[in-house]
Protein backbone atom coordinates (compact mmCIF):
# COMPACT_ATOMS: atom_id res chain seq x y z
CA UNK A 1 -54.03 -34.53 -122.11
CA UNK A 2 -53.67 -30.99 -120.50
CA UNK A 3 -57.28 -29.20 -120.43
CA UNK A 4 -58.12 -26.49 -122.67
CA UNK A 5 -57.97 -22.71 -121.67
CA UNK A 6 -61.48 -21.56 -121.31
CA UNK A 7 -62.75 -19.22 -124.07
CA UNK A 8 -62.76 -15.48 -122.84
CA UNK A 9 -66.33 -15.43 -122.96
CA UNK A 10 -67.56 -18.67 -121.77
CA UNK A 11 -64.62 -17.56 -118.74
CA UNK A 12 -66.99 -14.11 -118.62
CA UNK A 13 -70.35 -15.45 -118.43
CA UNK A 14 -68.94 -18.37 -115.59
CA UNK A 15 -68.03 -15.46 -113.59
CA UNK A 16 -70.83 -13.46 -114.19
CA UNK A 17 -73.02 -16.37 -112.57
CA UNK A 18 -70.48 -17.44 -109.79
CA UNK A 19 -70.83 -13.55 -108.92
CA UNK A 20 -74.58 -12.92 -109.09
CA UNK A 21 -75.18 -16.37 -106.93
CA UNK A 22 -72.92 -15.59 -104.40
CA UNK A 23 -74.78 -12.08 -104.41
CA UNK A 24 -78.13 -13.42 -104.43
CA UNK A 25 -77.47 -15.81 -101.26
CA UNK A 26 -76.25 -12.42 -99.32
CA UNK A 27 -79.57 -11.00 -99.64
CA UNK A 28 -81.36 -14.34 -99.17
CA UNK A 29 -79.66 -15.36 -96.31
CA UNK A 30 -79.82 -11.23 -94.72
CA UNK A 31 -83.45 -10.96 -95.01
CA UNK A 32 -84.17 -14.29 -93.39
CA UNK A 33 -81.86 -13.30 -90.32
CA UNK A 34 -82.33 -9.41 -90.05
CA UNK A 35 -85.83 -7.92 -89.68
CA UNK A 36 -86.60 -5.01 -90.81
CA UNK A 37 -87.27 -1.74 -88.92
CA UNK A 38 -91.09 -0.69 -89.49
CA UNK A 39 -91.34 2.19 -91.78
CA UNK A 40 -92.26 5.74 -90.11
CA UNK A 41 -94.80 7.64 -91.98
CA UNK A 42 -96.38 10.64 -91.52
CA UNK A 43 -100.02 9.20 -91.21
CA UNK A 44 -98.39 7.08 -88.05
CA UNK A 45 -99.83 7.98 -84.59
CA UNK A 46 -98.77 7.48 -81.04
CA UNK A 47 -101.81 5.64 -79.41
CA UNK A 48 -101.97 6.12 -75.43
CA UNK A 49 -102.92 2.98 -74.60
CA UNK A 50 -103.58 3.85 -70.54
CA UNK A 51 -102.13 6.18 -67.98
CA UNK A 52 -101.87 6.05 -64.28
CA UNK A 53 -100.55 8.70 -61.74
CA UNK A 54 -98.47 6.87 -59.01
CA UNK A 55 -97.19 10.14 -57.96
CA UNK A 56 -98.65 14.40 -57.06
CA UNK A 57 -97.06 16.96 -55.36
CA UNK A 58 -97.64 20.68 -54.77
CA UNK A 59 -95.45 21.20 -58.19
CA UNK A 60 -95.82 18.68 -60.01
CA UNK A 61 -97.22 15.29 -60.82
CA UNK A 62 -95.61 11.61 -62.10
CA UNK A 63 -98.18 9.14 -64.54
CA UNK A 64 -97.12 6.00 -65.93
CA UNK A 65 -98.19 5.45 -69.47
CA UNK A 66 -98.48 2.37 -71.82
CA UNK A 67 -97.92 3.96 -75.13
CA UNK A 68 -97.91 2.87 -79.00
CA UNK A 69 -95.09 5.04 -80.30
CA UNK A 70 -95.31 5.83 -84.25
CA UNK A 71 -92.96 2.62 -85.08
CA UNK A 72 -96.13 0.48 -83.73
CA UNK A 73 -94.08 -0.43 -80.88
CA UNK A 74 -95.61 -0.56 -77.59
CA UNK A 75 -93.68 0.77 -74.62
CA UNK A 76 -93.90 1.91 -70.70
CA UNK A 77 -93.39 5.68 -70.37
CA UNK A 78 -92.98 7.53 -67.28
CA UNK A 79 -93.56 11.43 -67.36
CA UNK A 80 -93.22 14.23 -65.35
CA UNK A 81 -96.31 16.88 -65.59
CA UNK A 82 -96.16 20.41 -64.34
CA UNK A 83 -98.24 23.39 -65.44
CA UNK A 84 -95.48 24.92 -67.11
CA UNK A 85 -92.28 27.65 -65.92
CA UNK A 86 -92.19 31.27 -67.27
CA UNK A 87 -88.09 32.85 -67.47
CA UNK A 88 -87.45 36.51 -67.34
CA UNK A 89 -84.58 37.97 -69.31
CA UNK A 90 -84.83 41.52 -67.93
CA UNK A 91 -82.16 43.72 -69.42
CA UNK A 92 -81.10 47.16 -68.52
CA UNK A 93 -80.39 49.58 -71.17
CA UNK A 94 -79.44 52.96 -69.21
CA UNK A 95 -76.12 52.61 -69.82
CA UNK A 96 -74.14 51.92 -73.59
CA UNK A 97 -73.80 48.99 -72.89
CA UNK A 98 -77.06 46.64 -71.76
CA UNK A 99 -77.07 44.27 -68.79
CA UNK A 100 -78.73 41.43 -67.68
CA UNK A 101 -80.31 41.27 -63.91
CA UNK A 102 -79.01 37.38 -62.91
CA UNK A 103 -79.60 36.26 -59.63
CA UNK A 104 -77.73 33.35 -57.67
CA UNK A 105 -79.55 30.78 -55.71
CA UNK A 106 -78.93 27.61 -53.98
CA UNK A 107 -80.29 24.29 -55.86
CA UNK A 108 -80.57 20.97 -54.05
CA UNK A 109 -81.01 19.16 -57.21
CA UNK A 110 -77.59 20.85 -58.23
CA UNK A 111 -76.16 20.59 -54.64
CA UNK A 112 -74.77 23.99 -55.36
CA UNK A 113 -75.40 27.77 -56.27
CA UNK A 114 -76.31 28.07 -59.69
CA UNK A 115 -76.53 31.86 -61.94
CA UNK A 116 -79.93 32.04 -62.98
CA UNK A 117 -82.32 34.50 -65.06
CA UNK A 118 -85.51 35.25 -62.63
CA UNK A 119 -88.14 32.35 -63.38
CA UNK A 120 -91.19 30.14 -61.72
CA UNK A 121 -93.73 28.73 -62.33
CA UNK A 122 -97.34 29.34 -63.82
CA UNK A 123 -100.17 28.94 -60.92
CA UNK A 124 -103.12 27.75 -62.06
CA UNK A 125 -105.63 29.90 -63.65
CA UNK A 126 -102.58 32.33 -65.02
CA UNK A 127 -101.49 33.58 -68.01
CA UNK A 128 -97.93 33.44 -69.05
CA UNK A 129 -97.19 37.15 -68.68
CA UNK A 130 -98.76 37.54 -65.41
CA UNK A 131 -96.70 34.76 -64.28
CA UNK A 132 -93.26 36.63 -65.45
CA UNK A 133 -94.21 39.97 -63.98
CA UNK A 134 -95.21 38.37 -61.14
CA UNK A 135 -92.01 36.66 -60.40
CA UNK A 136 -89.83 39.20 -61.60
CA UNK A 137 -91.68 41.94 -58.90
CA UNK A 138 -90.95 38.50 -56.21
CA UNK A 139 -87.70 37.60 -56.93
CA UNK A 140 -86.00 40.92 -57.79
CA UNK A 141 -88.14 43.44 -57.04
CA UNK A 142 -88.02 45.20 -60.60
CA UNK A 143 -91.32 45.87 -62.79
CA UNK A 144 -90.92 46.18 -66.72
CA UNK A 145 -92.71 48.29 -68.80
CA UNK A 146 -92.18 47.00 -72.09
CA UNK A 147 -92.75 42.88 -72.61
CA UNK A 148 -92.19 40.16 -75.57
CA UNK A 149 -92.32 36.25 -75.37
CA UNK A 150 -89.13 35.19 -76.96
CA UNK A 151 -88.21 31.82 -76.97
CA UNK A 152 -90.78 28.84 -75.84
CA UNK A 153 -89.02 25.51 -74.86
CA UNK A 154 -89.38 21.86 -73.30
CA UNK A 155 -87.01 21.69 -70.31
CA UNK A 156 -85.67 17.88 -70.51
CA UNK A 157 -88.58 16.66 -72.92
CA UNK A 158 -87.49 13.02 -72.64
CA UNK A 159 -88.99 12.21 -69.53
CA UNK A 160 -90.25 15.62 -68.58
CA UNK A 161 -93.87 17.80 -69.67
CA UNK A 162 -92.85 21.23 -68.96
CA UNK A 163 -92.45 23.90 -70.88
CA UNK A 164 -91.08 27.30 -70.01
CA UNK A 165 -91.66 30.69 -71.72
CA UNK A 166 -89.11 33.29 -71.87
CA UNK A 167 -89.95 36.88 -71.64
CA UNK A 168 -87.94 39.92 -72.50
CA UNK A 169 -88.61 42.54 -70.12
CA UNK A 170 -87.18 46.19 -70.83
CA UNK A 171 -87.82 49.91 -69.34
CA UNK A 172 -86.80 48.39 -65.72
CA UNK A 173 -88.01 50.61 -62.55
CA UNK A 174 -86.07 48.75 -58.96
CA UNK A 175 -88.26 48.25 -55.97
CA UNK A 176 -88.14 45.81 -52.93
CA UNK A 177 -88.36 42.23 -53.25
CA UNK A 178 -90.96 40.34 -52.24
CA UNK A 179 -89.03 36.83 -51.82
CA UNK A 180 -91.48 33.30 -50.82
CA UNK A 181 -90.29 32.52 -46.88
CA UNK A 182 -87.97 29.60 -48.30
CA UNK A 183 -86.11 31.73 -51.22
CA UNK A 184 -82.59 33.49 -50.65
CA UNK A 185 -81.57 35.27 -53.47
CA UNK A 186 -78.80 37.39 -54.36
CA UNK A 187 -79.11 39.38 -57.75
CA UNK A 188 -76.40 41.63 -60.01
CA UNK A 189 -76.86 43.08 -62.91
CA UNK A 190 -74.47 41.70 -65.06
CA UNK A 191 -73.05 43.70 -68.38
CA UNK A 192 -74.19 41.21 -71.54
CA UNK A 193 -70.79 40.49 -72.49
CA UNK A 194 -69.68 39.10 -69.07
CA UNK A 195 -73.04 37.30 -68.74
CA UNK A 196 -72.05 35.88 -72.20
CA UNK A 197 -68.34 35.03 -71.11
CA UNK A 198 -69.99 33.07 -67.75
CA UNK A 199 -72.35 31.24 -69.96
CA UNK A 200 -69.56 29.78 -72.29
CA UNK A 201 -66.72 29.34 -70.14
CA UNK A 202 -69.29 26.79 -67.35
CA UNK A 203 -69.65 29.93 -64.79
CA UNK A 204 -73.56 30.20 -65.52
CA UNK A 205 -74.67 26.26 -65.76
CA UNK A 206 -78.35 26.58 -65.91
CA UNK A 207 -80.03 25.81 -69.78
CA UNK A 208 -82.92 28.61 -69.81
CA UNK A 209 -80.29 31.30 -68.78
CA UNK A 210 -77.75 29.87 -71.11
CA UNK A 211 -80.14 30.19 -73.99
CA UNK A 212 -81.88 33.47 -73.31
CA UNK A 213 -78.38 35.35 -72.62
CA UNK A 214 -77.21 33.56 -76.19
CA UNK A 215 -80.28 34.26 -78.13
CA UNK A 216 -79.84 38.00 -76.89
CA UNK A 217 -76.14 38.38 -78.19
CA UNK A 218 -77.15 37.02 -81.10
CA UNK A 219 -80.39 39.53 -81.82
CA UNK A 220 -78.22 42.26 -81.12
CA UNK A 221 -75.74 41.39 -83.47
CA UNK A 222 -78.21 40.69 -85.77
CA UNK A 223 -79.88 43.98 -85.34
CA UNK A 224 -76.84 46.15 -85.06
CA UNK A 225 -77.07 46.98 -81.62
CA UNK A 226 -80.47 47.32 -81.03
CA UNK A 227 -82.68 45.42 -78.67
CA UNK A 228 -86.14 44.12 -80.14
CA UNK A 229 -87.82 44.61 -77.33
CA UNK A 230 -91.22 46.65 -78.38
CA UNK A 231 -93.71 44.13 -80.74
């Protein structure tokens, strides 16, 4: 004798069960084999479990930490200290348009000659703004009578401590350089636009110059021309 046609709801209700088990052993079987990621919360804190410095040089100095991160997990991180950089965007505004003073220096970390804004760094017991108008009067030879702090920035901030501080630096006066015995610099005065151009096109491949010239475009758009250089 053939077998009866199942009901349309006795059919519904088999199904309904035949779909919630099969569901029900996904999850099962998922949270037995997958573990879950902690949960981040804002109350978590990174614990420094110890740190030891296996490296210090005149610049800068290398530690080795063992560090509980905020996911509880405990890992090895090695870090780069240095007492921080200061980067001066000095910009000339004699003429209609304004230009930026860039200088061009050889890097052995970049085997090359890189376009850079004036910049070093902070000697201990210095402020910030000392720092920049000291460099600036090294490197260049310009002073500045008007200055602002614009942008304030970690360098490579996986692996590396510093920070560097960016200074606008208007009402320019020239002078002579006072270079260190180991720095050859050549320096231009570049109009914004170009300096712009170089930064976007892979002419001008260092990140603090990169930023400074774009954050300038930008506040002069912004401000219809004008530079925001008195605060």
């Amino acid at each position: 004798m053939l077998c009866k046609p199942l009901q349309p709801r006795r059919r519904l209700r088999r199904n309904a069960r035949a779909v919630f088990y099969i569901v029900g052993m996904v999850k099962i079987s998922r949270s037995k084999s997958t573990p879950r990621k902690p949960k981040l919360r804002a109350g978590n804190k990174v614990r420094l479990i110890s740190s030891r410095t296996v490296y210090r040089g005149p610049v800068f100095w290398v530690t080795t930490d063992q560090v509980q991160e905020p996911g509880g997990v405990r890992t090895r991180r090695d870090v780069i200290h240095h007492t921080g950089s200061v980067v001066v965007l000095a910009v000339d505004e004699s003429r209609s348009s304004p230009r930026v003073l860039l200088e061009r220096q050889y890097r052995h970390a970049a085997k090359g000659y890189l376009w850079e804004l004036p910049a070093g760094r902070i000697d201990a017991g210095e402020s910030e703004l000392h720092a920049a108008q000291r460099e600036l009067l090294e490197e260049t030879g310009y002073t500045a009578q008007h200055w602002r702090r614009i942008l304030n920035f970690f360098a490579s901030p996986g692996f590396v401590a510093e920070t560097m501080s960016v200074f606008l630096a208007t009402g320019l006066r020239a002078g002579p350089a006072q270079p260190e015995a180991d720095e050859i610099i050549f320096k231009r005065m570049v109009p914004l636009a170009s300096a712009v151009s170089m930064a976007t096109k892979g002419t001008i491949r260092d990140a603090k110059t990169i930023s400074s010239v774009l954050w300038l475009e930008h506040e002069l758009r912004k401000n219809s021309g004008s530079i925001p250089c008195r605060k």
